[in-house]
N, C-alpha and C. Protein backbone atom coordinates (compact mmCIF):
# COMPACT_ATOMS: atom_id res chain seq x y z
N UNK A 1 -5.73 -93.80 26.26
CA UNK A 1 -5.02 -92.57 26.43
C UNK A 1 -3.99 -92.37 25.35
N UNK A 2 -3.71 -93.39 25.08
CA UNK A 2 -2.21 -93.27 24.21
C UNK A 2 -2.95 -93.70 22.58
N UNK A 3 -3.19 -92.36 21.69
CA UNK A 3 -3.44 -91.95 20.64
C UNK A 3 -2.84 -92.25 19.45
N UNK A 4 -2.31 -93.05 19.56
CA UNK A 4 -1.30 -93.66 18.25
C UNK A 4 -0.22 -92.86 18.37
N UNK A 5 0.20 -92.23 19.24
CA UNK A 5 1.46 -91.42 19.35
C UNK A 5 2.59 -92.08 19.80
N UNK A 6 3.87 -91.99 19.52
CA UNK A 6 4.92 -93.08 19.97
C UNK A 6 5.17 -92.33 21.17
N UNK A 7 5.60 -92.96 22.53
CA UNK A 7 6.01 -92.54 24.08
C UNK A 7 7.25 -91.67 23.17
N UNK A 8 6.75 -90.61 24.03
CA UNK A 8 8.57 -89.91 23.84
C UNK A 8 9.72 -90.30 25.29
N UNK A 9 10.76 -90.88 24.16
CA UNK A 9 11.79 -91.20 25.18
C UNK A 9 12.91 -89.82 25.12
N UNK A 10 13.49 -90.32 26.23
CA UNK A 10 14.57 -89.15 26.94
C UNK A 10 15.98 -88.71 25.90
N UNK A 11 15.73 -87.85 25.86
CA UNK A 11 17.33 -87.42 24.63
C UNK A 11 18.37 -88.34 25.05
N UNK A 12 18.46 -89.20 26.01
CA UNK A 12 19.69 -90.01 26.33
C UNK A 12 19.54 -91.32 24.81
N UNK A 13 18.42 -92.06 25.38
CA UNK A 13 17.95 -93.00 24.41
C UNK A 13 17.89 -93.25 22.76
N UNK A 14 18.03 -92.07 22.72
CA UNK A 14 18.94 -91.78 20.96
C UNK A 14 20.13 -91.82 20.53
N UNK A 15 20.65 -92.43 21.76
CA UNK A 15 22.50 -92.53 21.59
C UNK A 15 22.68 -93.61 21.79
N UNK A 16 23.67 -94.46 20.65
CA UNK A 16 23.42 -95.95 20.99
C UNK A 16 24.47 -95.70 21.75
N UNK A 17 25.12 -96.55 23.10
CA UNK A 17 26.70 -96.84 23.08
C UNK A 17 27.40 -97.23 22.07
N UNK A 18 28.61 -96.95 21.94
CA UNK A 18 29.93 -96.65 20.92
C UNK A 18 30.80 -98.00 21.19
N UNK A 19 31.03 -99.19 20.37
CA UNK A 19 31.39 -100.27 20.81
C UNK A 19 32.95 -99.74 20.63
N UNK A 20 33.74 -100.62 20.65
CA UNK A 20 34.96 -100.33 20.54
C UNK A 20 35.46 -100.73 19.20
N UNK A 21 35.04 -101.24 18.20
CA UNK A 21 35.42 -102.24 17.45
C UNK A 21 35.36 -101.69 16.12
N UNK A 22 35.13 -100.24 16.04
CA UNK A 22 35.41 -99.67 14.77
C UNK A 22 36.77 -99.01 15.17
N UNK A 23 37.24 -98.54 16.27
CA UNK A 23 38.79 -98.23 16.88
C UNK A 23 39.42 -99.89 16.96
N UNK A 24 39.01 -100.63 16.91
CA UNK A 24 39.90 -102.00 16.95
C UNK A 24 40.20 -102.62 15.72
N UNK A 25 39.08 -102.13 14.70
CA UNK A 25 39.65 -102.59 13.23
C UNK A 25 40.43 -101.56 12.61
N UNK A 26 39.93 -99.76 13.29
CA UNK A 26 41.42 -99.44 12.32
C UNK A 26 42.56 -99.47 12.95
N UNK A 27 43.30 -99.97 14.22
CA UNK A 27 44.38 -100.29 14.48
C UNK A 27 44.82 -101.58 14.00
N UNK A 28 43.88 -102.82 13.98
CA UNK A 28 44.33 -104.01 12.80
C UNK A 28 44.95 -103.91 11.71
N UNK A 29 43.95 -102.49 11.24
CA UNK A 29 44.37 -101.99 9.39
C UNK A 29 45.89 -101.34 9.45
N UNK A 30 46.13 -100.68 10.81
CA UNK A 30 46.80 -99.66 10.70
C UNK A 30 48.18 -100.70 11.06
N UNK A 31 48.34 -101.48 11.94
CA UNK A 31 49.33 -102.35 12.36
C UNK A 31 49.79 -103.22 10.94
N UNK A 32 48.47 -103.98 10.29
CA UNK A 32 48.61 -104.94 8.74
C UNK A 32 49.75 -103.80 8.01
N UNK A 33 49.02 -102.48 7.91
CA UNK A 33 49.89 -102.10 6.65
C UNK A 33 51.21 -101.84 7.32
N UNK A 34 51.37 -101.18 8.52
CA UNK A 34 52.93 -101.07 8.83
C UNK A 34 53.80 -102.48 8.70
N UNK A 35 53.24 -103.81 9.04
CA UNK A 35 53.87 -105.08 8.81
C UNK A 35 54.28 -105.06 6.97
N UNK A 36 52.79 -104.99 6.79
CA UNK A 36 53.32 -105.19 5.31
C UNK A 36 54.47 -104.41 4.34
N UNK A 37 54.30 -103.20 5.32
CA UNK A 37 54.98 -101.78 4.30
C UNK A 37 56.41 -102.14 5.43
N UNK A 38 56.55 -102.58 6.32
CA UNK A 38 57.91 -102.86 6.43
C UNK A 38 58.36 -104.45 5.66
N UNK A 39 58.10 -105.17 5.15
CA UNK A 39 58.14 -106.61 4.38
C UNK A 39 58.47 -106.44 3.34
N UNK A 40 57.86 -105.35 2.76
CA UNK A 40 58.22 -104.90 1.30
C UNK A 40 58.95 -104.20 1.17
N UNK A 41 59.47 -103.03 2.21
CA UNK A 41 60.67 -102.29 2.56
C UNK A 41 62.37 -103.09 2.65
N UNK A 42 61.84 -104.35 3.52
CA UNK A 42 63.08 -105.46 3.88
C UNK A 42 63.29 -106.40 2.29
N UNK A 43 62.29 -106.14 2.19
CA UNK A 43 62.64 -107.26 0.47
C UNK A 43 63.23 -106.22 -0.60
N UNK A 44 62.70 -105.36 -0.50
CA UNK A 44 63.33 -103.78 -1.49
C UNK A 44 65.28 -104.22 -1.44
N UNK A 45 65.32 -103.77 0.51
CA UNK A 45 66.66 -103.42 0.69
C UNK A 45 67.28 -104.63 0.40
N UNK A 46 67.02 -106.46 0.65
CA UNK A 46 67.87 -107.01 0.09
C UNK A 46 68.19 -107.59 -0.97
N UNK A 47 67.02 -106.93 -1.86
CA UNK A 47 66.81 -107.22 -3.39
C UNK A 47 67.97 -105.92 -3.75
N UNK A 48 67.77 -105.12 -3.62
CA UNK A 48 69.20 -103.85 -4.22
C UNK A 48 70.80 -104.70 -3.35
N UNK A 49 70.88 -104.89 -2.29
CA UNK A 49 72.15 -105.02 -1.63
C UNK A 49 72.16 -106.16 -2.44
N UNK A 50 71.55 -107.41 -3.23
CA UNK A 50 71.87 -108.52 -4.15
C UNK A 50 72.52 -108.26 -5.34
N UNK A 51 71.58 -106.94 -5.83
CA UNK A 51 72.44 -107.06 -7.03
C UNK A 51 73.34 -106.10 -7.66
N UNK A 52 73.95 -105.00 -6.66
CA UNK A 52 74.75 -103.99 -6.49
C UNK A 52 75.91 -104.29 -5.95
N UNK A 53 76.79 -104.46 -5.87
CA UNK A 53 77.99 -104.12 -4.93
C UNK A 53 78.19 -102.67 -4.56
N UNK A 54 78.16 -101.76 -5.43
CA UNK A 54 77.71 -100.59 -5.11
C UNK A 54 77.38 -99.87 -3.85
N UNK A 55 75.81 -100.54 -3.90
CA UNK A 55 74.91 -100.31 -3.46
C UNK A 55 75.48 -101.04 -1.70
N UNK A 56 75.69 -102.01 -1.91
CA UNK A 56 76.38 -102.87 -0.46
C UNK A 56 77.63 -102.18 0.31
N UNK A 57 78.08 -101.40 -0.74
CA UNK A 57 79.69 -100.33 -0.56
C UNK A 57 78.70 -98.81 0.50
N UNK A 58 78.17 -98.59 -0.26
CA UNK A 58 77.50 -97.63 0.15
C UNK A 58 76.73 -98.20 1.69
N UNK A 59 76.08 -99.00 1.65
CA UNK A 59 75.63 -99.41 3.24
C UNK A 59 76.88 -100.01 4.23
N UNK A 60 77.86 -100.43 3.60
CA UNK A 60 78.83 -100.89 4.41
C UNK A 60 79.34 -99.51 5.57
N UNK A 61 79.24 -98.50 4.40
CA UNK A 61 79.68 -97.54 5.22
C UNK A 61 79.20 -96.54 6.35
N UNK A 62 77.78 -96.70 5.93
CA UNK A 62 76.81 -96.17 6.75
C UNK A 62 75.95 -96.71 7.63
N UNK A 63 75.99 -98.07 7.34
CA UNK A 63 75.20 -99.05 8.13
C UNK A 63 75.78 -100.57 8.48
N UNK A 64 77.28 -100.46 8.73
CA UNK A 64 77.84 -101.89 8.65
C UNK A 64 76.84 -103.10 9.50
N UNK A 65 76.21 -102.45 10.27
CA UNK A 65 75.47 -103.79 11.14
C UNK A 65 74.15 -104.49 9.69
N UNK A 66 73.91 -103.75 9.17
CA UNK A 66 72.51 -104.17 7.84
C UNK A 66 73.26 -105.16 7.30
N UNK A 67 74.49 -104.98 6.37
CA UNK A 67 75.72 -105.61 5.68
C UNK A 67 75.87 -107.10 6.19
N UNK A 68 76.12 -107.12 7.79
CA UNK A 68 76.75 -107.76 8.47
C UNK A 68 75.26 -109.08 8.12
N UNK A 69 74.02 -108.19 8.80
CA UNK A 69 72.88 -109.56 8.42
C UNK A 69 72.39 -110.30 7.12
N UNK A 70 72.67 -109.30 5.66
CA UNK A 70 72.71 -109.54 4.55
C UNK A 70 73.62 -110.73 4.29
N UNK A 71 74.73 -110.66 4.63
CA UNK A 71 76.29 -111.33 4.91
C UNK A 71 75.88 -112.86 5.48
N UNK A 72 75.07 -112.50 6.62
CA UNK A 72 74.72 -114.06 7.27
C UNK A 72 73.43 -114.39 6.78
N UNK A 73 72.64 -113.88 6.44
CA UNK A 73 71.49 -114.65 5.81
C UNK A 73 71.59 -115.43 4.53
N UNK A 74 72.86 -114.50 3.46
CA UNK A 74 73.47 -115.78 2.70
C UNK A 74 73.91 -116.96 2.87
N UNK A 75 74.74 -116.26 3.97
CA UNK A 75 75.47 -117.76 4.50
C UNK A 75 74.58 -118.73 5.13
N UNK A 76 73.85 -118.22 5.31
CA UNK A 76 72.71 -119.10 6.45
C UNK A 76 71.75 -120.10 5.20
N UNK A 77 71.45 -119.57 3.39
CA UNK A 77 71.05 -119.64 2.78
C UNK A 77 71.97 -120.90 2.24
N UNK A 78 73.28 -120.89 2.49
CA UNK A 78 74.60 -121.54 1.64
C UNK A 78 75.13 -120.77 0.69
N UNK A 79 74.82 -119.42 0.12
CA UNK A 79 75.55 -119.00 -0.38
C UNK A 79 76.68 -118.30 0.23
N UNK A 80 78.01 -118.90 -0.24
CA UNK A 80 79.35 -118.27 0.30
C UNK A 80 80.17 -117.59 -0.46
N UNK A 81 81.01 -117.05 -0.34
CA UNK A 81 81.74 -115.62 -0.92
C UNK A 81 81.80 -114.15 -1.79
N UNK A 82 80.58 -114.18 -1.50
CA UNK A 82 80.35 -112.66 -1.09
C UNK A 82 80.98 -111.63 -0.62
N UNK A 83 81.02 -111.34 0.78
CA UNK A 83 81.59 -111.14 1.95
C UNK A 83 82.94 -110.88 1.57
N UNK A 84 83.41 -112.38 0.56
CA UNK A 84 84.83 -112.47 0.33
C UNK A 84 85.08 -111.36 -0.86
N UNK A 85 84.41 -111.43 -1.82
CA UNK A 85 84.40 -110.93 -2.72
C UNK A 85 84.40 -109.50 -2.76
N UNK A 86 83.16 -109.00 -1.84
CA UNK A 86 83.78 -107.22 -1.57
C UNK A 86 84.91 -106.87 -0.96
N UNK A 87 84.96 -107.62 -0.03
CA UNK A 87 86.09 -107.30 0.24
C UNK A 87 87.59 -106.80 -0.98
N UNK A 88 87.19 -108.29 -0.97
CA UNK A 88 88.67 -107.51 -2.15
C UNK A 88 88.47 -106.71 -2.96
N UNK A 89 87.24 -106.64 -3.87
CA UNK A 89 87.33 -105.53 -4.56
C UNK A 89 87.15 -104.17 -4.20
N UNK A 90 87.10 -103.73 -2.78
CA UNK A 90 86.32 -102.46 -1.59
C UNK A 90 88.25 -102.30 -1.69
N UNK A 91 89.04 -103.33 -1.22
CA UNK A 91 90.97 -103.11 -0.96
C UNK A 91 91.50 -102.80 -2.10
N UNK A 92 90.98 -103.48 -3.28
CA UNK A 92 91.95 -103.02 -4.66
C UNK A 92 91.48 -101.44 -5.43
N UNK A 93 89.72 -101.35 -4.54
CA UNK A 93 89.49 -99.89 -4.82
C UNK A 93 90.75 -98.60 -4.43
N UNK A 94 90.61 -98.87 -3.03
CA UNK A 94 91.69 -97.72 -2.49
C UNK A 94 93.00 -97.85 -2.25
């Protein structure tokens, strides 16, 4: 009976199911780059607050809590007087 013709299956059977795992790798991609693009953002800001005072004057004022962790991650590093150092020159400014 069956003529070399392929069975026709039901319009359902042409649809594979949709795994999840092309939505699970681009939230991997999408999470990687926000990690990364904030890493390189945090190394930006304490690569400028290193070698500015300026630049540290300017966040002191707008962001004293950033300052404050810059401040202890030196110290935490062993480098000390910093901290000391703007200071005085931030008092002999005004």
């Amino acid at each position: 009976m069956n003529t070399g013709q392929r069975p026709r299956l039901g319009v359902f059977s042409r649809m594979t199911p949709r795994t999840m795992e092309p939505l699970a790798r681009k939230l991997f991609k999408g999470v990687l780059f926000v990690e990364v693009a904030g890493a390189v953002g945090a190394y930006w800001l304490f690569h400028r607050m290193n070698v500015s005072q300026e630049f540290r004057h300017t966040v002191n004022r707008r962001f004293p809590s950033i300052l404050e962790v810059y401040y202890k991650s030196n110290e935490w590093a062993g480098i000390y007087g910093i901290r000391e150092q703007d200071q005085e020159t931030w008092s002999n400014k005004q």
